[in-house]
PDB file of N, CA and C in Angstrom:
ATOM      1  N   UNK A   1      68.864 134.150 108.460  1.00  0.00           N
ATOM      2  CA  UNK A   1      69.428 132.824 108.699  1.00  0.00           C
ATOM      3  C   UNK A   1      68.859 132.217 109.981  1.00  0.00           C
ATOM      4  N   UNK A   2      69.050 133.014 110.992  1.00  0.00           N
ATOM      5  CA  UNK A   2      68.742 132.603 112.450  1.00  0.00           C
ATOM      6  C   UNK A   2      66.529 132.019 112.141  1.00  0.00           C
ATOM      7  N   UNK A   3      66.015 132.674 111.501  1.00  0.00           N
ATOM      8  CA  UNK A   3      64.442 132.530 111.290  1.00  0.00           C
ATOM      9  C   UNK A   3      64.619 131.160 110.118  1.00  0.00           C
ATOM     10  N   UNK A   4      65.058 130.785 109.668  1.00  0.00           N
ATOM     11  CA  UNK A   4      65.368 129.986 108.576  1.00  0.00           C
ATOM     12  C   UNK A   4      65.491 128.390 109.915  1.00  0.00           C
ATOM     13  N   UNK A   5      66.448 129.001 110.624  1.00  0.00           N
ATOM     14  CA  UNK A   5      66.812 127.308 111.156  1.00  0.00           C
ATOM     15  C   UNK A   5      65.641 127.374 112.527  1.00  0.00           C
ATOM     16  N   UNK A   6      65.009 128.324 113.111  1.00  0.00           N
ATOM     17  CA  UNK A   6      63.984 128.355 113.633  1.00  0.00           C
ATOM     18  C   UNK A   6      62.873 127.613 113.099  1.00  0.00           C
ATOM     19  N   UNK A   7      62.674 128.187 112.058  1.00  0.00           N
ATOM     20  CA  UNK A   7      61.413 127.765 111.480  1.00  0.00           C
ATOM     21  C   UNK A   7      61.411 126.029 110.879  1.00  0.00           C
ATOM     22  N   UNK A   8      62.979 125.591 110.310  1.00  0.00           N
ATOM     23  CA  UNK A   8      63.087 124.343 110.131  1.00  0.00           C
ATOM     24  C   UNK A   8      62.887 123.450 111.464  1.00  0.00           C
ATOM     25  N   UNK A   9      63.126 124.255 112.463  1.00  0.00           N
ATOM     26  CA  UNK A   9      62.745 123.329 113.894  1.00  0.00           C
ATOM     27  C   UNK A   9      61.661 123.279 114.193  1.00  0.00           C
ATOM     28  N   UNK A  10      60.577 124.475 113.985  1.00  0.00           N
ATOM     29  CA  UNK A  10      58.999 124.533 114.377  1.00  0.00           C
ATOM     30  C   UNK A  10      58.814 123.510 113.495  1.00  0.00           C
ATOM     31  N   UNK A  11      59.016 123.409 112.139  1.00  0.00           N
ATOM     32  CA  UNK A  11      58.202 121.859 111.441  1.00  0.00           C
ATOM     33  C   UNK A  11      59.103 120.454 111.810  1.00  0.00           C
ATOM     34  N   UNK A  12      60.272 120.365 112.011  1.00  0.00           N
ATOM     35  CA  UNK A  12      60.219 118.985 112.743  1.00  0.00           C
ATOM     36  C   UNK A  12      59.760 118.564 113.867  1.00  0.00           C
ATOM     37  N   UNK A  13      59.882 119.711 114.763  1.00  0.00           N
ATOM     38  CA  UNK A  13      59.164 119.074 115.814  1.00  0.00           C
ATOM     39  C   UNK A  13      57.535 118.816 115.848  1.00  0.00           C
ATOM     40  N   UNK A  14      56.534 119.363 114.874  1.00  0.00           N
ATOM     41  CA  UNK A  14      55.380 119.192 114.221  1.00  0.00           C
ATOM     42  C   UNK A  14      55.594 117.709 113.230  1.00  0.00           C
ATOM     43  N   UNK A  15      56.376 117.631 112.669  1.00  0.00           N
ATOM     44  CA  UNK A  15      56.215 116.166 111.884  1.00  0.00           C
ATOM     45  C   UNK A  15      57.158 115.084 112.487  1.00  0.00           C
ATOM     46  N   UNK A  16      57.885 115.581 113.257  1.00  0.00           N
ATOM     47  CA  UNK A  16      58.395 114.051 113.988  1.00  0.00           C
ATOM     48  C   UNK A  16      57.240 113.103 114.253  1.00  0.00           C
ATOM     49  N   UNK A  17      56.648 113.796 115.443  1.00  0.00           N
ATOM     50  CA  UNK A  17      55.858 112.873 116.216  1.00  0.00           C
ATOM     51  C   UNK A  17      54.566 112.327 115.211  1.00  0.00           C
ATOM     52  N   UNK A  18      54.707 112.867 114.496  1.00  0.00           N
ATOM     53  CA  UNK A  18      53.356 112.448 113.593  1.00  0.00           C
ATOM     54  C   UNK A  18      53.859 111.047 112.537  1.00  0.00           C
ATOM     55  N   UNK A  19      54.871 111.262 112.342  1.00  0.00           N
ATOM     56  CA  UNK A  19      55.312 109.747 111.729  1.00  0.00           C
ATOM     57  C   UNK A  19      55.853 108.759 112.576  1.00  0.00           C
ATOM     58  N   UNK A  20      56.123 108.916 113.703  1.00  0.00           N
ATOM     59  CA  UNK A  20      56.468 108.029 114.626  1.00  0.00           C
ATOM     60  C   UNK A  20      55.279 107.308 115.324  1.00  0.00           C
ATOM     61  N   UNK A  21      54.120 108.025 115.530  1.00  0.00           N
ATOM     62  CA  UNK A  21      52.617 107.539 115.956  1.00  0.00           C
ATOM     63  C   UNK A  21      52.237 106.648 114.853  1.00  0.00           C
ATOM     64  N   UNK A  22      52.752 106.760 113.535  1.00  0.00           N
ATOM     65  CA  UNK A  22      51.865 106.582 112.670  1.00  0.00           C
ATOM     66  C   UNK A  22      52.113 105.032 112.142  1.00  0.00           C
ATOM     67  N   UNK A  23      53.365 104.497 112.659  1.00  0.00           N
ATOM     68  CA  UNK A  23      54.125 103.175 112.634  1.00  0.00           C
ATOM     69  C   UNK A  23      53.110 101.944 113.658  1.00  0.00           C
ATOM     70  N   UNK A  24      52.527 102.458 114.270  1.00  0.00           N
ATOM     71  CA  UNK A  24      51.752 101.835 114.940  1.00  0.00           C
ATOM     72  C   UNK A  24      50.079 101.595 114.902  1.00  0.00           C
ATOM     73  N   UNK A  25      50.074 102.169 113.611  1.00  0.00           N
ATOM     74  CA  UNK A  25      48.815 102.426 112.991  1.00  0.00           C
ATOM     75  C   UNK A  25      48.560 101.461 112.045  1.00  0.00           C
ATOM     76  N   UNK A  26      47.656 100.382 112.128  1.00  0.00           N
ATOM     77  CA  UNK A  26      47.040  99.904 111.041  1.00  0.00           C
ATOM     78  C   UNK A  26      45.952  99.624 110.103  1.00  0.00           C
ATOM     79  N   UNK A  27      45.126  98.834 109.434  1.00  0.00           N
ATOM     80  CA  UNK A  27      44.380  99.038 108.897  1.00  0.00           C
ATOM     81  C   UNK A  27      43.893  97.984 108.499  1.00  0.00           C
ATOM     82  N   UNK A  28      42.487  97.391 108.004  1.00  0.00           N
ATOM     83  CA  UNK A  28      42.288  96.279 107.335  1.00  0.00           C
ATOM     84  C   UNK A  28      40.524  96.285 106.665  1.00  0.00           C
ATOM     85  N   UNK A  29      40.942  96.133 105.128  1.00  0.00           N
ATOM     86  CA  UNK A  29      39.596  95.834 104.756  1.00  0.00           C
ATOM     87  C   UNK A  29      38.928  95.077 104.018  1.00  0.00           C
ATOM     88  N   UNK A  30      37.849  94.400 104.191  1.00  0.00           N
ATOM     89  CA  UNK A  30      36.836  93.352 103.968  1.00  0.00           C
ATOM     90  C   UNK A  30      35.763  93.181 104.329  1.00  0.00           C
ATOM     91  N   UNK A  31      35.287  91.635 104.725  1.00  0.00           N
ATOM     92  CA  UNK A  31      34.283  91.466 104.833  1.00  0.00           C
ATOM     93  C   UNK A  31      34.054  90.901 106.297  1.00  0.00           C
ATOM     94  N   UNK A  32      32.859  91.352 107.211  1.00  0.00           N
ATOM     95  CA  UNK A  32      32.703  91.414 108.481  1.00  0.00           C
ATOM     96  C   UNK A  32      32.226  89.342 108.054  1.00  0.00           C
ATOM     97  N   UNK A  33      32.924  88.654 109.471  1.00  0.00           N
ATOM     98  CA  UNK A  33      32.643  87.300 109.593  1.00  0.00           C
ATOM     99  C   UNK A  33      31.448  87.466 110.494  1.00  0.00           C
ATOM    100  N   UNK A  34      32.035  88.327 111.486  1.00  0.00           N
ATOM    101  CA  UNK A  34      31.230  88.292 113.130  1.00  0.00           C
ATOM    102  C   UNK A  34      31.636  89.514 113.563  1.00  0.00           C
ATOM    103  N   UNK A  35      30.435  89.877 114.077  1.00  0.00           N
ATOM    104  CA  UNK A  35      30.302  91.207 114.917  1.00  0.00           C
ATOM    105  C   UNK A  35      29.452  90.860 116.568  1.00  0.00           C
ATOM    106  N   UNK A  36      30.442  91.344 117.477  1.00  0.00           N
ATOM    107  CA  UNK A  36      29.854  91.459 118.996  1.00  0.00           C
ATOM    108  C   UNK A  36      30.046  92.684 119.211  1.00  0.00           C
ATOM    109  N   UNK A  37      28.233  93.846 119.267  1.00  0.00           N
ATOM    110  CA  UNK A  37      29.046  94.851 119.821  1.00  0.00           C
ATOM    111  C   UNK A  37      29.673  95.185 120.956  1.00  0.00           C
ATOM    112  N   UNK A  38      30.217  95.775 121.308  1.00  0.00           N
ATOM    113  CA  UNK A  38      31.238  96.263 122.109  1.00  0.00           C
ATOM    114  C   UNK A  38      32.245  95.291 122.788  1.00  0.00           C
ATOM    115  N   UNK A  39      32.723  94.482 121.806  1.00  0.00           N
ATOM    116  CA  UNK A  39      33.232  93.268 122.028  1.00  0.00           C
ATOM    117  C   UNK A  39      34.964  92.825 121.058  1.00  0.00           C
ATOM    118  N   UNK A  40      33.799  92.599 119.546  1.00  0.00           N
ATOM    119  CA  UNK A  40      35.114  92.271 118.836  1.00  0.00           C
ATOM    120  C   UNK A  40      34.281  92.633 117.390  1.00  0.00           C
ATOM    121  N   UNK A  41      35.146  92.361 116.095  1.00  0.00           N
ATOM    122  CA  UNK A  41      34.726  92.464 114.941  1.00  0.00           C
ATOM    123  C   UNK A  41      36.014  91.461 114.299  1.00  0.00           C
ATOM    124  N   UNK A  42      35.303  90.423 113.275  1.00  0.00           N
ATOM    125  CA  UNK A  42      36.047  89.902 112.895  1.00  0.00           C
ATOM    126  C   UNK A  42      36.112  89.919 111.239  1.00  0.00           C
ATOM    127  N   UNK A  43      36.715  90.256 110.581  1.00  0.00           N
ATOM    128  CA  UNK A  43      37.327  90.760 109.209  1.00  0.00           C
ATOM    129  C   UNK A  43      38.244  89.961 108.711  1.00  0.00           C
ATOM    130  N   UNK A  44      37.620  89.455 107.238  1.00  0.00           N
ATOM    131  CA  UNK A  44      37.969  88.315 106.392  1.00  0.00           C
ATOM    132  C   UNK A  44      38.451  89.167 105.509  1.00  0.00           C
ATOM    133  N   UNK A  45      40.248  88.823 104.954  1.00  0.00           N
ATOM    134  CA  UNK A  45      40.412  89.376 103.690  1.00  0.00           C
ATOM    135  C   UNK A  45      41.313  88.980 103.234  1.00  0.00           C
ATOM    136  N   UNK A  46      40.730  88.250 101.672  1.00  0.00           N
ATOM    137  CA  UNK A  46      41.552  87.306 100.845  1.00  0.00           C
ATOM    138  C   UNK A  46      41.549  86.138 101.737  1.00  0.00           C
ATOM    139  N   UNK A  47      40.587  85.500 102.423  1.00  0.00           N
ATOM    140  CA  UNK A  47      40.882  84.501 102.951  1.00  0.00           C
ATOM    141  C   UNK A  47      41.811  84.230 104.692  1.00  0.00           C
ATOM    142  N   UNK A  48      42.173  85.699 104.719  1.00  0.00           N
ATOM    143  CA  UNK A  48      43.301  85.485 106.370  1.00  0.00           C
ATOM    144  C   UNK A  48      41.830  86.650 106.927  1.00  0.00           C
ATOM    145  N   UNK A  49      41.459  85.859 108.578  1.00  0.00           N
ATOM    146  CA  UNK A  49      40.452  86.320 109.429  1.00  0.00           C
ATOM    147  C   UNK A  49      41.416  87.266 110.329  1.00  0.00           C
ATOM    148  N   UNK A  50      41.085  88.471 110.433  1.00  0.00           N
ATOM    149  CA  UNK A  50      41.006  89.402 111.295  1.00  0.00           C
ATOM    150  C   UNK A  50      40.361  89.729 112.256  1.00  0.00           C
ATOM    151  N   UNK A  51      40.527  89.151 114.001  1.00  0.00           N
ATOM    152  CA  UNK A  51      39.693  89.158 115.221  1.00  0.00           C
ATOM    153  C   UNK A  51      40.258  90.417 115.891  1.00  0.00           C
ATOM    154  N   UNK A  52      39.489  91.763 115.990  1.00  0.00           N
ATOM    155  CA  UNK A  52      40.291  93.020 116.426  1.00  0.00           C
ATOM    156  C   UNK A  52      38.973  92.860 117.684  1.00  0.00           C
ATOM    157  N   UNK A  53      39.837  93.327 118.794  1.00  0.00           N
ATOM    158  CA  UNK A  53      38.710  93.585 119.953  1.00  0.00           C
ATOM    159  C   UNK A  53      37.860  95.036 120.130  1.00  0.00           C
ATOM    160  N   UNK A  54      36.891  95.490 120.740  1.00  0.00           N
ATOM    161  CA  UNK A  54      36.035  96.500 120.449  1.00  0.00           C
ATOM    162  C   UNK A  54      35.446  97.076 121.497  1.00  0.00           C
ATOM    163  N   UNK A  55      36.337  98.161 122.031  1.00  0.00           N
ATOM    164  CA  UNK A  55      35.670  98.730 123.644  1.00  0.00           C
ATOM    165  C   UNK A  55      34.606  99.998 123.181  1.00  0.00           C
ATOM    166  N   UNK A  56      34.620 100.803 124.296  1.00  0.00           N
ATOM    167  CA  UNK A  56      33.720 102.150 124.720  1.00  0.00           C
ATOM    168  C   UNK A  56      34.682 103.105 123.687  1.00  0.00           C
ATOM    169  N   UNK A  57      35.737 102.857 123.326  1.00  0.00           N
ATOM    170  CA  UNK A  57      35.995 104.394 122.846  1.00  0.00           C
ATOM    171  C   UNK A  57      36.189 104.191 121.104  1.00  0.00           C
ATOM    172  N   UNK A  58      35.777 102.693 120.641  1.00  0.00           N
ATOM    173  CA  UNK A  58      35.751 102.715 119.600  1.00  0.00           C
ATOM    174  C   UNK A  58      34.840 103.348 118.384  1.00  0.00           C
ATOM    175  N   UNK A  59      34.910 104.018 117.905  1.00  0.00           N
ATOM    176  CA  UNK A  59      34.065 104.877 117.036  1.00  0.00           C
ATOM    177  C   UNK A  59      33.473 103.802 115.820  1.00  0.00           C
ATOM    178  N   UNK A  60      32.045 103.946 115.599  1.00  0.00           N
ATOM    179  CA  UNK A  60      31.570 102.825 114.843  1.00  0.00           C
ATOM    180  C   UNK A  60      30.508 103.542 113.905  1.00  0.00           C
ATOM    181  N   UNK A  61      31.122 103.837 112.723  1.00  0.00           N
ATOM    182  CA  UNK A  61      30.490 104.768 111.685  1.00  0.00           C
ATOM    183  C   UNK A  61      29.217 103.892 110.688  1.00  0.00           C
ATOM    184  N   UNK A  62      28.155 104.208 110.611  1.00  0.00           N
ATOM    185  CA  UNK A  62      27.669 103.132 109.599  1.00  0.00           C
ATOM    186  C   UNK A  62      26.945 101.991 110.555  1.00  0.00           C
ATOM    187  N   UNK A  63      26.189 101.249 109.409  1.00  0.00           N
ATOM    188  CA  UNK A  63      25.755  99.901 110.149  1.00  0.00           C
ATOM    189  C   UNK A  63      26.619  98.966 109.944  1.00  0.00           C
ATOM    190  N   UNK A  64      27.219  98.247 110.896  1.00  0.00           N
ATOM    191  CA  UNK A  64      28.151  97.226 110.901  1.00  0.00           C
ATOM    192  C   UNK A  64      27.406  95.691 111.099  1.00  0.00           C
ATOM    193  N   UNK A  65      27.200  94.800 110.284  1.00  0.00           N
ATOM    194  CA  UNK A  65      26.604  93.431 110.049  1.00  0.00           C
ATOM    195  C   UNK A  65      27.477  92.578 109.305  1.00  0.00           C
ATOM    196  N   UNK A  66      27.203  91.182 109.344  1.00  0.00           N
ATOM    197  CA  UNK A  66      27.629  90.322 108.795  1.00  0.00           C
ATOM    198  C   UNK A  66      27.613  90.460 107.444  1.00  0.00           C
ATOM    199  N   UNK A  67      28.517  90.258 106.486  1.00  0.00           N
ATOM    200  CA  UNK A  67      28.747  90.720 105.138  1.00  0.00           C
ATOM    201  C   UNK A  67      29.055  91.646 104.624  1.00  0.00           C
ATOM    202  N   UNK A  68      28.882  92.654 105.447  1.00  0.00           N
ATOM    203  CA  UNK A  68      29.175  94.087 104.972  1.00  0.00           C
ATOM    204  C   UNK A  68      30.653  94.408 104.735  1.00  0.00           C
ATOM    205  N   UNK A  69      30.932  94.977 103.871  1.00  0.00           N
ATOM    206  CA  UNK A  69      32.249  95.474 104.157  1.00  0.00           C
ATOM    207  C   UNK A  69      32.668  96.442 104.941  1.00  0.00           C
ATOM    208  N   UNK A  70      33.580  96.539 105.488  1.00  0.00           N
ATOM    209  CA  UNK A  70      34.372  97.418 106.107  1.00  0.00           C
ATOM    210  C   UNK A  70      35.545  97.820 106.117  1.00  0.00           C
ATOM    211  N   UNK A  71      35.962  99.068 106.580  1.00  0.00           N
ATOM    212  CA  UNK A  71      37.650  99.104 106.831  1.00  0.00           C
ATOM    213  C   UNK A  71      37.789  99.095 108.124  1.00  0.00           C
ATOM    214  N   UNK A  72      38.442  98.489 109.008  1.00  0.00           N
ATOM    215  CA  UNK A  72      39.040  98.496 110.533  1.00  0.00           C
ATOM    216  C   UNK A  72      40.118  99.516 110.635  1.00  0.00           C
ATOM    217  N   UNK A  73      40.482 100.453 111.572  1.00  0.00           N
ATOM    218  CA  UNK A  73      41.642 100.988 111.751  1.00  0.00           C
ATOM    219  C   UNK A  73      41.737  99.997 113.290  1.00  0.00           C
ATOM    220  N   UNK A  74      43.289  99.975 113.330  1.00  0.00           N
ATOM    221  CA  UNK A  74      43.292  99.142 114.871  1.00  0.00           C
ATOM    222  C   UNK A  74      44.825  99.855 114.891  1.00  0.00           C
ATOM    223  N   UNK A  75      45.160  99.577 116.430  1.00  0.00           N
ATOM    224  CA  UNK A  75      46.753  99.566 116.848  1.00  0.00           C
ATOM    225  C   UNK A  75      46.932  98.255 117.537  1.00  0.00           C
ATOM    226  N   UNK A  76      48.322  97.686 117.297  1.00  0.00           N
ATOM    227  CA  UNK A  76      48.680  96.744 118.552  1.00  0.00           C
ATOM    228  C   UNK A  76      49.456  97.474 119.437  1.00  0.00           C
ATOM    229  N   UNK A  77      49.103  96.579 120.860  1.00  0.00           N
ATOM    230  CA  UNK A  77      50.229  97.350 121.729  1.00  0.00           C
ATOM    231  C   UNK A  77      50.042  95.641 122.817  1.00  0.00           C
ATOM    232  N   UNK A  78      51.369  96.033 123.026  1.00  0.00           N
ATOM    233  CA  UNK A  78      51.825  94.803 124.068  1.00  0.00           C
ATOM    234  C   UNK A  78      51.151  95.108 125.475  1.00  0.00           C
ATOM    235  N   UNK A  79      50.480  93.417 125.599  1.00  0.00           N
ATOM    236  CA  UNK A  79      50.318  93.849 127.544  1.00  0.00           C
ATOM    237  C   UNK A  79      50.595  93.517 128.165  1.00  0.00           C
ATOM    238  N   UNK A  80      52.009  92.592 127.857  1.00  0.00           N
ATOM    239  CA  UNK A  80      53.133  91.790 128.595  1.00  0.00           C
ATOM    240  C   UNK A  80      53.881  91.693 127.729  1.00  0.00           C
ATOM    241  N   UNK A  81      55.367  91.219 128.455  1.00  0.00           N
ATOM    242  CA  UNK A  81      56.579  90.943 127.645  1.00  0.00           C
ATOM    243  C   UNK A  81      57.152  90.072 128.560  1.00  0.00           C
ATOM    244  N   UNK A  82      57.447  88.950 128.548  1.00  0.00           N
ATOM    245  CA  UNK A  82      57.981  88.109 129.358  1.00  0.00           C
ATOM    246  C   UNK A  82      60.106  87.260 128.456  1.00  0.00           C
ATOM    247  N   UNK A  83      60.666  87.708 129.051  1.00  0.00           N
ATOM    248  CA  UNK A  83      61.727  87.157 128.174  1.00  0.00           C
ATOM    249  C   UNK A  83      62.131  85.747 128.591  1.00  0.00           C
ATOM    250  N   UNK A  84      62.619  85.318 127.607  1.00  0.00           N
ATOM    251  CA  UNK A  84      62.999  83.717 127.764  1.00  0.00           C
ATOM    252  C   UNK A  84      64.618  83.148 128.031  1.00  0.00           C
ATOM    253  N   UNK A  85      65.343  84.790 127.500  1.00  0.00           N
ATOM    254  CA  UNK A  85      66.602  84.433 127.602  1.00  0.00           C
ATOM    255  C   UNK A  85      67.141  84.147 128.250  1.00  0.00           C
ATOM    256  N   UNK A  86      66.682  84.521 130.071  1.00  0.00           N
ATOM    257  CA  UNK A  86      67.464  83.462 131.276  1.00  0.00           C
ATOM    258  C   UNK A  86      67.315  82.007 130.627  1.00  0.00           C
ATOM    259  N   UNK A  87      66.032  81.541 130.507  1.00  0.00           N
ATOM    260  CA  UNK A  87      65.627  80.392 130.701  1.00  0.00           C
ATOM    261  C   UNK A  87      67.300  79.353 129.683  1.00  0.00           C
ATOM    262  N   UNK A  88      66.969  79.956 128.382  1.00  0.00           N
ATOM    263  CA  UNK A  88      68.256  78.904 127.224  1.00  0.00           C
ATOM    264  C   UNK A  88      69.688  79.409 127.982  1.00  0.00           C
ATOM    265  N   UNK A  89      70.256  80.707 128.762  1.00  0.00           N
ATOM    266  CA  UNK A  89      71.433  80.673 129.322  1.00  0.00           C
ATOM    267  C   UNK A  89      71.702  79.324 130.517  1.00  0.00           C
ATOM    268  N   UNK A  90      70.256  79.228 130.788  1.00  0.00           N
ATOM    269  CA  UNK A  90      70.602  78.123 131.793  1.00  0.00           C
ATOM    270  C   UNK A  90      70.782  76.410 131.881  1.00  0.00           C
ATOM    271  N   UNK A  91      69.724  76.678 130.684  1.00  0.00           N
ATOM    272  CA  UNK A  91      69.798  75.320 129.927  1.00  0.00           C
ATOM    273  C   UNK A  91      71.392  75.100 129.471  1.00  0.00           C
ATOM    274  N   UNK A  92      71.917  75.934 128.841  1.00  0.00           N
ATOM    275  CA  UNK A  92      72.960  75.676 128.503  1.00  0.00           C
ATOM    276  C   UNK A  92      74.291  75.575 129.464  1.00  0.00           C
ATOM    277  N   UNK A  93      74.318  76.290 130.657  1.00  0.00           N
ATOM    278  CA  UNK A  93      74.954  75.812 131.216  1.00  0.00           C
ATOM    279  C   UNK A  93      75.081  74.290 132.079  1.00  0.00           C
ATOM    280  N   UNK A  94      73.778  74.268 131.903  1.00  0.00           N
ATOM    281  CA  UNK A  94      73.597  72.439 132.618  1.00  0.00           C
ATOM    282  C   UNK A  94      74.090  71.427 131.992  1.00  0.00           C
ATOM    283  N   UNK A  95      74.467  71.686 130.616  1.00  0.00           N
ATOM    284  CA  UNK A  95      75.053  70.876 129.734  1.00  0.00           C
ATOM    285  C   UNK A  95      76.385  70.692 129.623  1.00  0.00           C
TER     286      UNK A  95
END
């Protein structure tokens, strides 16, 4: 029993973090508009343009050109957060 609820803990704590990383993971594929290397890549699909930016640690498999298809993996991550909610508490009290 005691190896039973052990061992159910060695795999959650192995698959927690792996689905929680993985929410922040996305993907997109089509057709390259524009390519700057080490810059940006921009990816058309179905008509909505995809502008993902493109540093030193991006891995770039293949020849990447205009027309080609591709798949992008990207993450977003915030590089500010500015809140607004003082701003309407105050508005509203002026009223």
């Amino acid at each position: 029993m005691k190896r039973t609820v052990v061992a159910a803990a060695i795999v959650l704590a192995l698959v927690v973090p792996g689905i929680a990383r993985a929410t922040d993971a996305y993907q997109v594929t089509g057709t390259v508009t524009d390519f700057e290397k080490g810059k940006s890549i921009t990816v058309n699909k179905d008509g909505e343009k995809f502008e993902i930016a493109i540093d030193k640690k991006t891995k770039v498999e293949g020849e990447v050109k205009k027309d080609a298809k591709v798949t992008v993996k990207y993450k977003m991550t915030a590089t500010s957060i500015e809140s607004k909610d003082k701003d309407k508490k105050e508005k509203k009290d002026k009223k």
